[in-house]
C-alpha atoms as a PDB file:
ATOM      1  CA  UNK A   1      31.385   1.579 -70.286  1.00  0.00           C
ATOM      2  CA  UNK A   2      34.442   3.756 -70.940  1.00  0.00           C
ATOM      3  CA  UNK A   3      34.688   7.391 -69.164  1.00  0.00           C
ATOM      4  CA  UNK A   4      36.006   9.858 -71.962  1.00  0.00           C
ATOM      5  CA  UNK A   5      37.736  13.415 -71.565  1.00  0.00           C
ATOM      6  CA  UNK A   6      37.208  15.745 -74.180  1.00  0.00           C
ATOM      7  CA  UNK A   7      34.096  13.366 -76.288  1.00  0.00           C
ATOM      8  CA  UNK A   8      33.749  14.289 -79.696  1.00  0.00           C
ATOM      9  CA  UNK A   9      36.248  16.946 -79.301  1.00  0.00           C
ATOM     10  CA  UNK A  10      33.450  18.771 -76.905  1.00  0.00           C
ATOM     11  CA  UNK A  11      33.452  19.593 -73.008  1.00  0.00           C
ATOM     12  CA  UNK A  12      30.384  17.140 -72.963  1.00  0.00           C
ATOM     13  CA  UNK A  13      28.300  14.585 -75.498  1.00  0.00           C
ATOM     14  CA  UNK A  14      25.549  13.565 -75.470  1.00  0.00           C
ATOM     15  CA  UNK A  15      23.258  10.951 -77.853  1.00  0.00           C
ATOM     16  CA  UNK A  16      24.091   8.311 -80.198  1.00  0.00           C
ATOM     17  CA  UNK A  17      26.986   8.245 -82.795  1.00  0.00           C
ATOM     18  CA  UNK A  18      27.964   5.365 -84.856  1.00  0.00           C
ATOM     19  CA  UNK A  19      26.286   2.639 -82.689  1.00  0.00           C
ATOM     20  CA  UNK A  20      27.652   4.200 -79.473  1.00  0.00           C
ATOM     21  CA  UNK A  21      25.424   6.151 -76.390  1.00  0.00           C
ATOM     22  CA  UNK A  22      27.534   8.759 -74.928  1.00  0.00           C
ATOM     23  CA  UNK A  23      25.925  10.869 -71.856  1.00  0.00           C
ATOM     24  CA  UNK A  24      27.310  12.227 -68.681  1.00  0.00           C
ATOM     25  CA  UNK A  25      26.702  11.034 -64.779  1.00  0.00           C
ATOM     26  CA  UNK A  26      27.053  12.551 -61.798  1.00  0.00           C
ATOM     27  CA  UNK A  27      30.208  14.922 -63.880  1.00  0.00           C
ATOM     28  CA  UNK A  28      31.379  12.364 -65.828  1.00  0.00           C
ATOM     29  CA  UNK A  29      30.936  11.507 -69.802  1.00  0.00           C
ATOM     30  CA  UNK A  30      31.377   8.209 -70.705  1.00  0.00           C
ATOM     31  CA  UNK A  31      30.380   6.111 -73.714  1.00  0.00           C
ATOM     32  CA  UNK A  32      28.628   2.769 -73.636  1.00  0.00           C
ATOM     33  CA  UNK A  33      27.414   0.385 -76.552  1.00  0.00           C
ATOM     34  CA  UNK A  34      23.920   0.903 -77.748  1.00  0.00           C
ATOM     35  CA  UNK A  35      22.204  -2.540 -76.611  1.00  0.00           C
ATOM     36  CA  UNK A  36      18.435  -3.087 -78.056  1.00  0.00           C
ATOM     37  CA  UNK A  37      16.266  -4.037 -75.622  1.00  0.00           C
ATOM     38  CA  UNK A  38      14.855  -7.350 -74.949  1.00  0.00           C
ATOM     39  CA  UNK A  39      11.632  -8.441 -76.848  1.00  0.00           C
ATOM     40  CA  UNK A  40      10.669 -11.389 -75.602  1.00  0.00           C
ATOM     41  CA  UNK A  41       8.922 -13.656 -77.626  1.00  0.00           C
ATOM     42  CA  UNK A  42       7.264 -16.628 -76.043  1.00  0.00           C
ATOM     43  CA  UNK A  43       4.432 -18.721 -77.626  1.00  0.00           C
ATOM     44  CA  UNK A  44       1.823 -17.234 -75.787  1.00  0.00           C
ATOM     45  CA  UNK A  45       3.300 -12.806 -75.673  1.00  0.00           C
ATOM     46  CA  UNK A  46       3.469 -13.336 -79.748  1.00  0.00           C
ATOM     47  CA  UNK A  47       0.106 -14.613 -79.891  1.00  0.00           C
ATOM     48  CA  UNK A  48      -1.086 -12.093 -77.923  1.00  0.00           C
ATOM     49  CA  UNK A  49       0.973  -8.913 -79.827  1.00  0.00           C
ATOM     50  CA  UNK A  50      -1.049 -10.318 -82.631  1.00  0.00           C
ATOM     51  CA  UNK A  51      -4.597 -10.191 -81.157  1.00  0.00           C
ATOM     52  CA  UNK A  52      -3.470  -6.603 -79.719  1.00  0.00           C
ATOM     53  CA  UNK A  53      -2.581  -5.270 -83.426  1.00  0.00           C
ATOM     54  CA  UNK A  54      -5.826  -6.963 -84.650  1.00  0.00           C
ATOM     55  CA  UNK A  55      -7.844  -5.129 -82.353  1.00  0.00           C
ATOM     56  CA  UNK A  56      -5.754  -1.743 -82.820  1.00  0.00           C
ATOM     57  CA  UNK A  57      -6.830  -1.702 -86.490  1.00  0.00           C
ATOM     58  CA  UNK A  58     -10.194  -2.685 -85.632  1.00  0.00           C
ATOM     59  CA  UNK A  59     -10.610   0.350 -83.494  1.00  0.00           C
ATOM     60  CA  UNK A  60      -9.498   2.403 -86.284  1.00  0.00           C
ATOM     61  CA  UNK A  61     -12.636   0.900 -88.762  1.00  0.00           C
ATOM     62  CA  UNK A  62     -15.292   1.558 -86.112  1.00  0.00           C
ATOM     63  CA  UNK A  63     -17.606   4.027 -86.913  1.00  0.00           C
ATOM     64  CA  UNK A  64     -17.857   7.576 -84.629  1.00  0.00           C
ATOM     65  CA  UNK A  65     -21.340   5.627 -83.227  1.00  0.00           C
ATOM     66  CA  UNK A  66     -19.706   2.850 -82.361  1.00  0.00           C
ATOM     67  CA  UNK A  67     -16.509   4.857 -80.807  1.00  0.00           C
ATOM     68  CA  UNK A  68     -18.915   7.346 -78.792  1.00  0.00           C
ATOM     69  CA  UNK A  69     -20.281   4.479 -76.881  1.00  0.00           C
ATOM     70  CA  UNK A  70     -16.819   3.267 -75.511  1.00  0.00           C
ATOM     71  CA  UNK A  71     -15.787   6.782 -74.364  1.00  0.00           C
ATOM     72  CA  UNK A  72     -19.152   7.365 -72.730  1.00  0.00           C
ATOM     73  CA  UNK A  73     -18.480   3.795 -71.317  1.00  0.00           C
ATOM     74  CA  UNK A  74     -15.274   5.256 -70.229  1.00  0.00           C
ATOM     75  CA  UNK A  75     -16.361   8.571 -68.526  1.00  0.00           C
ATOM     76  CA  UNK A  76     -18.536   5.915 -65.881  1.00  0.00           C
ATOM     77  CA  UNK A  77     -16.673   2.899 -65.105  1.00  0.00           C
ATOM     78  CA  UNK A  78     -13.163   3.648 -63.530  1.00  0.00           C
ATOM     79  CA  UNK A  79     -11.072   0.462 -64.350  1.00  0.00           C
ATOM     80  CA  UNK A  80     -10.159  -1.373 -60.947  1.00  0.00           C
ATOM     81  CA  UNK A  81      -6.083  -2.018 -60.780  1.00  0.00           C
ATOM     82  CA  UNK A  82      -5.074  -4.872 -59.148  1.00  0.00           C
ATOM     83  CA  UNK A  83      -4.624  -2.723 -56.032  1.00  0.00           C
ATOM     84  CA  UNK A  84      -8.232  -2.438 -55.746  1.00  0.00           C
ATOM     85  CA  UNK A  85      -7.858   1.540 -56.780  1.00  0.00           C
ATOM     86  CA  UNK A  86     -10.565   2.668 -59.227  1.00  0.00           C
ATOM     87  CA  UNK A  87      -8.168   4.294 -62.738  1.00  0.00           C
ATOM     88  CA  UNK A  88      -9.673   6.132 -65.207  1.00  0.00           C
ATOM     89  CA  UNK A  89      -9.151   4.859 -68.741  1.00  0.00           C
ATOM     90  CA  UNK A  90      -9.592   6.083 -72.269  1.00  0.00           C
ATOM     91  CA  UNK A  91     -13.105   4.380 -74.477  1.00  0.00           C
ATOM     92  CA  UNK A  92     -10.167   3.193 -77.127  1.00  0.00           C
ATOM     93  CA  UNK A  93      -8.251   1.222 -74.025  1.00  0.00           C
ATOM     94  CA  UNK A  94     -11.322  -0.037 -72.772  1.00  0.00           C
ATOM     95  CA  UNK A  95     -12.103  -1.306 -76.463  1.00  0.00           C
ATOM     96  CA  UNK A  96      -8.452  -2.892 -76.107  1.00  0.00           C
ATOM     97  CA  UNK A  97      -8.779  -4.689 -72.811  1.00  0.00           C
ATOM     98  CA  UNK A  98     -12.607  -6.517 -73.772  1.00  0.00           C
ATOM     99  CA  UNK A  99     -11.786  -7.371 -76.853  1.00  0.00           C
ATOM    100  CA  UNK A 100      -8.068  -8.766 -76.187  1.00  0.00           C
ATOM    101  CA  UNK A 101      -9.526 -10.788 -74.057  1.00  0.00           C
ATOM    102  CA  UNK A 102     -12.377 -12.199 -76.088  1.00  0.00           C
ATOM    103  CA  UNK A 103     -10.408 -13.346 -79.080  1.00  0.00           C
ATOM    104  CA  UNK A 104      -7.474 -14.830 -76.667  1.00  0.00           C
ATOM    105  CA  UNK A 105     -10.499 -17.049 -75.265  1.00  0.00           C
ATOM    106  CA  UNK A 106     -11.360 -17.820 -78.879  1.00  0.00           C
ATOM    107  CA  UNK A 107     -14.670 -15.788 -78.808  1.00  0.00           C
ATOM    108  CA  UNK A 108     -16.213 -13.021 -80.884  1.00  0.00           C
ATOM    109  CA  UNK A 109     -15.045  -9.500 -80.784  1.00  0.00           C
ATOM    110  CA  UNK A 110     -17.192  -6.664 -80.435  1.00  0.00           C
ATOM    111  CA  UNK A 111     -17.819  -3.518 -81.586  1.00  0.00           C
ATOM    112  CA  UNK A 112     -20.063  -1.326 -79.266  1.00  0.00           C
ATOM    113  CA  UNK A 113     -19.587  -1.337 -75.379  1.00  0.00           C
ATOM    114  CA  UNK A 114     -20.958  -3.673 -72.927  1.00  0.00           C
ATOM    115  CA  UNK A 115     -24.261  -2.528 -71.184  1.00  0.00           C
ATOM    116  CA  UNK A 116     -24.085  -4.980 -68.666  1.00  0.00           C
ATOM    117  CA  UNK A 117     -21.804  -4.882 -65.538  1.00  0.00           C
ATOM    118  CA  UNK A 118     -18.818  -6.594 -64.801  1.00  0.00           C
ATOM    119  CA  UNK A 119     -18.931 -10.293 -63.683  1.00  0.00           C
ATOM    120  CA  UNK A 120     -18.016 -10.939 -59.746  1.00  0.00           C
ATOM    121  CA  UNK A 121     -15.112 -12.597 -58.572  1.00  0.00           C
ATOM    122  CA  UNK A 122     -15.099 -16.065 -58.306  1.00  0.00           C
ATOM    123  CA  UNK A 123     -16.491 -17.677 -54.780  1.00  0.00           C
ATOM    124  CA  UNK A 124     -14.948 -19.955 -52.350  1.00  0.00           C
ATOM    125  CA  UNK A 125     -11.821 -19.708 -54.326  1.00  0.00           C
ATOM    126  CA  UNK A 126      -9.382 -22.017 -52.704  1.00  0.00           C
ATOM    127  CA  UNK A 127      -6.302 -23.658 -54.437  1.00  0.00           C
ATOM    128  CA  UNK A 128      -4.533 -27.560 -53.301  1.00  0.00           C
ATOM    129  CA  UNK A 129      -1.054 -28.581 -54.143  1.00  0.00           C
ATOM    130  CA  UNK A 130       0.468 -31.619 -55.378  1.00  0.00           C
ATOM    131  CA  UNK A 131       2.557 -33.416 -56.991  1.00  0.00           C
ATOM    132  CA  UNK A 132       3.914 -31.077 -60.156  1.00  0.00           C
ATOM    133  CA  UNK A 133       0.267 -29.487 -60.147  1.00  0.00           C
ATOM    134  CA  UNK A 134      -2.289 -27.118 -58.154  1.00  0.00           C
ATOM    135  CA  UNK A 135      -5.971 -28.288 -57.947  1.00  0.00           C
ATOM    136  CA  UNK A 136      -8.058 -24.889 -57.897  1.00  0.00           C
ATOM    137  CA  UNK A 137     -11.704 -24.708 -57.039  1.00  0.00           C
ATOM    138  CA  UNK A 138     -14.359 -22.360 -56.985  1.00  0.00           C
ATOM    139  CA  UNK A 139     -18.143 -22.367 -56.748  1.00  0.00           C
ATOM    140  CA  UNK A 140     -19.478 -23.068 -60.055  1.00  0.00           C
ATOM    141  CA  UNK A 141     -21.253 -20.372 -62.042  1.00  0.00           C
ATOM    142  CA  UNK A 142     -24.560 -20.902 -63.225  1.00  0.00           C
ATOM    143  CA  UNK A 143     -24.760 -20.686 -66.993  1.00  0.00           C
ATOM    144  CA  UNK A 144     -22.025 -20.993 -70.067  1.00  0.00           C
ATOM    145  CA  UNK A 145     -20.924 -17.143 -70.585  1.00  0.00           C
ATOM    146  CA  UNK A 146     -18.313 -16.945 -67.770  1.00  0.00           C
ATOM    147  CA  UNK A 147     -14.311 -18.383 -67.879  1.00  0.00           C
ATOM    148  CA  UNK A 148     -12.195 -18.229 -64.911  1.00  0.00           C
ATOM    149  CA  UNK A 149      -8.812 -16.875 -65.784  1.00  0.00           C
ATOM    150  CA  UNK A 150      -5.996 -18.434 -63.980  1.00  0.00           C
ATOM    151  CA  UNK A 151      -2.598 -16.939 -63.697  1.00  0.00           C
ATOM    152  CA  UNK A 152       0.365 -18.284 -61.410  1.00  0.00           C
ATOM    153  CA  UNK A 153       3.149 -16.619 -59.675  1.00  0.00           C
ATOM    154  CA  UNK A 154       6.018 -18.934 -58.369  1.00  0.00           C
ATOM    155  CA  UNK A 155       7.529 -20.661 -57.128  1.00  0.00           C
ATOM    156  CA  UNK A 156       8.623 -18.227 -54.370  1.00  0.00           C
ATOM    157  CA  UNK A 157       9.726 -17.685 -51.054  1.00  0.00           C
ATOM    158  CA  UNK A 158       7.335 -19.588 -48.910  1.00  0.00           C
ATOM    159  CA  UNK A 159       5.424 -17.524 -46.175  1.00  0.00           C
ATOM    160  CA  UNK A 160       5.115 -15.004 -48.361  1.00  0.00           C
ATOM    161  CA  UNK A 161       2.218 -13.837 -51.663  1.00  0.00           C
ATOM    162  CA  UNK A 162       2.745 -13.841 -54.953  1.00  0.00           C
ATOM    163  CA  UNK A 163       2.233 -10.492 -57.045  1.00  0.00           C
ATOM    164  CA  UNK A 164      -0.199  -9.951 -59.765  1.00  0.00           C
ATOM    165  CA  UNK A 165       2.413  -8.049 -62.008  1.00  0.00           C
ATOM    166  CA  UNK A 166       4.793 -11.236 -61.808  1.00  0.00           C
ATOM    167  CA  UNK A 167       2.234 -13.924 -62.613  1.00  0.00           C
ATOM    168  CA  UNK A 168       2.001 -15.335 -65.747  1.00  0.00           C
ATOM    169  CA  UNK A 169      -1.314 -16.714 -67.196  1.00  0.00           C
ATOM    170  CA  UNK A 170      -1.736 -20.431 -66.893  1.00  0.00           C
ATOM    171  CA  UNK A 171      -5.232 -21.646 -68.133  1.00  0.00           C
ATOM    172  CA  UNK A 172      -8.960 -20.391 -69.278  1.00  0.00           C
ATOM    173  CA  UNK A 173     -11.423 -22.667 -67.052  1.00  0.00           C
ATOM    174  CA  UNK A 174     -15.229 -23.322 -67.622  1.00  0.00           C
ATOM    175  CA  UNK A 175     -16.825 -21.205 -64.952  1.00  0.00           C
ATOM    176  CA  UNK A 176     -19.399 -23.955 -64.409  1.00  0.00           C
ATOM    177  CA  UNK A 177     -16.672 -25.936 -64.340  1.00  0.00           C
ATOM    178  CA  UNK A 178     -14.829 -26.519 -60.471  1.00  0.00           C
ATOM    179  CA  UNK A 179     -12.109 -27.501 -59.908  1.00  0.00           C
ATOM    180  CA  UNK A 180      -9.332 -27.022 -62.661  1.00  0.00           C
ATOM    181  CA  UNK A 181      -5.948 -28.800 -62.888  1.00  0.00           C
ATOM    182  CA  UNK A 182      -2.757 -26.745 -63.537  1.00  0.00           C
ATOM    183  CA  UNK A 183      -0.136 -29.610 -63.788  1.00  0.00           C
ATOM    184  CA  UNK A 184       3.381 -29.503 -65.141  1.00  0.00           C
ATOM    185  CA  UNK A 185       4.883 -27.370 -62.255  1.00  0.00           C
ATOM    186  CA  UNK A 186       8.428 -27.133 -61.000  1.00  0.00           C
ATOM    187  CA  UNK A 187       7.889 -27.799 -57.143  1.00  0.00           C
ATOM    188  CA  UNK A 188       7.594 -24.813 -54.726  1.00  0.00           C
ATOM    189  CA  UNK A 189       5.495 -22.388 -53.332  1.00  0.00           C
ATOM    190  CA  UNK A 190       3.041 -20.843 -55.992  1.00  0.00           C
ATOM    191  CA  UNK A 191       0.047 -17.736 -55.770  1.00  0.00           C
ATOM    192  CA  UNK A 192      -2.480 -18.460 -57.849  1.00  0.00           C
ATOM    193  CA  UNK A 193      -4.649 -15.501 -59.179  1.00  0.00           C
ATOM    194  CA  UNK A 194      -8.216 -16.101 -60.601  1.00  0.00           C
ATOM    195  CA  UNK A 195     -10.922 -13.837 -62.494  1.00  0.00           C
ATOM    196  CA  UNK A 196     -14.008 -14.301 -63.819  1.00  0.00           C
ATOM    197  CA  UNK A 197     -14.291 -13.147 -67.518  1.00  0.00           C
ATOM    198  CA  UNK A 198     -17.930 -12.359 -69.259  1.00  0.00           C
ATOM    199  CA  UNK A 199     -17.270 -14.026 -72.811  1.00  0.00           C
ATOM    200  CA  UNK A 200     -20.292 -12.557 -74.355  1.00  0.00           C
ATOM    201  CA  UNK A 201     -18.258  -8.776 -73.232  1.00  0.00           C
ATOM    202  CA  UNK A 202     -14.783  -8.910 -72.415  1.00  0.00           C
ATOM    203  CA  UNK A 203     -15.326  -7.255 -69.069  1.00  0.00           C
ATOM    204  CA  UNK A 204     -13.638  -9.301 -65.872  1.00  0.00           C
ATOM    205  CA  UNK A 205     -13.940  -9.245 -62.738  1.00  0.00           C
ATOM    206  CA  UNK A 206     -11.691  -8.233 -59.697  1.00  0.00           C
ATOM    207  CA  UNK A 207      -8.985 -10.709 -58.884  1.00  0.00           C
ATOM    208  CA  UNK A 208      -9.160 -13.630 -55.871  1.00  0.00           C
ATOM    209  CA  UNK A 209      -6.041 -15.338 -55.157  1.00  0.00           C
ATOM    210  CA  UNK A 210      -4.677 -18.387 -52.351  1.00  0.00           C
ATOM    211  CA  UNK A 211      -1.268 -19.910 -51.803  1.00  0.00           C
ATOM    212  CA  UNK A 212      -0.533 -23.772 -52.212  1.00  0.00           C
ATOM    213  CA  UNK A 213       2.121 -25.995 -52.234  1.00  0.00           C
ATOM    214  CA  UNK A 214       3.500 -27.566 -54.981  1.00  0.00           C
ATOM    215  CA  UNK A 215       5.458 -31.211 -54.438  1.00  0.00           C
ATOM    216  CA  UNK A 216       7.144 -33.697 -56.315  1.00  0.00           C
ATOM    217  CA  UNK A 217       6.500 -36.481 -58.189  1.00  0.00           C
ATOM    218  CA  UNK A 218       8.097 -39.399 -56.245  1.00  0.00           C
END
């Protein structure tokens, strides 16, 4: 970043020109080289970028039936963050969230809102490290129409939890299914976050999480 006197022939600049930003801080211009920002493009964020555009344009086919019953969804059922704070969010982003979430499992997409409620969290949560792998167990749900969504933070300074916004997704479980495996981990301290999803709806549940230690392999 270069400071300037006199940019562009002007007391001040501001904007791009010719690939460069200029702007002024704190009383002084200066010019910098525009830099695109990062798009990162893992296996699993460009499968999911394509789900998310698949389900944009699907939104735009529905008919106004089937879009009234996602905003009068919306006007009752206050998302929960992962702060446990009730947000308010619009019929076409509830549309996004179920049925993102249903075609990343591999299920069926759908077109009117759910008229059931939200799953509960998984039970009796509890995670056990290893070597290169966390064992995590929960009490099995009766029936075939729930997953358990499992997302890891770490490693990270031990003694302390893992956030929600840093975690990454690791694995879709069987909900009757307990315990599940994650294995393939670089030793350390890890959160693990889990959430039951309904796969007949989209809707989840709120999240769980516990701490274990990963070791390794001799």
């Amino acid at each position: 970043m270069a400071k300037l006197i006199g940019p562009l022939h002007s007391t001040e600049a501001r904007g791009a020109v010719g690939g460069l930003i200029y702007n002024t801080w704190r009383g002084i211009s200066y010019a910098k080289s525009f830099a695109s920002p990062a798009q990162p493009r893992t296996e699993r964020q460009l499968a999911i970028r394509a789900i998310t555009t698949q389900v944009v344009r699907a939104w735009a086919s529905l008919d106004d039936a089937e879009r009234n019953t996602w905003t009068a969804y919306s006007e009752n059922h206050p998302e929960i963050d992962w702060t446990g704070v009730p947000k308010r969010i619009t019929g076409a982003n509830w549309y996004l969230r179920c049925n993102v979430r249903l075609l990343d499992m591999g299920k069926s997409a759908i077109d009117t809102a759910p008229t059931t409620p939200a799953p509960n969290a998984p039970t009796s949560f509890a995670c056990t490290g290893g070597e290169n792998q966390i064992s995590c167990a929960w009490t099995s749900i009766t029936g075939t129409n729930a997953t358990v969504d499992l997302w890891l933070c770490g490693p990270h300074t031990k003694g302390k939890m893992g956030k929600i916004q840093q975690a990454r997704h690791g694995v879709y479980a069987p909900g009757e299914t307990s315990p599940k495996v994650i294995s393939g981990l670089t030793p350390g301290t890890y959160t693990v976050f889990a959430r039951v999803i309904d796969e007949t709806t989209g809707l989840a549940s709120t999240w769980v999480s516990d701490v274990a230690e990963v070791t390794e392999a001799p």
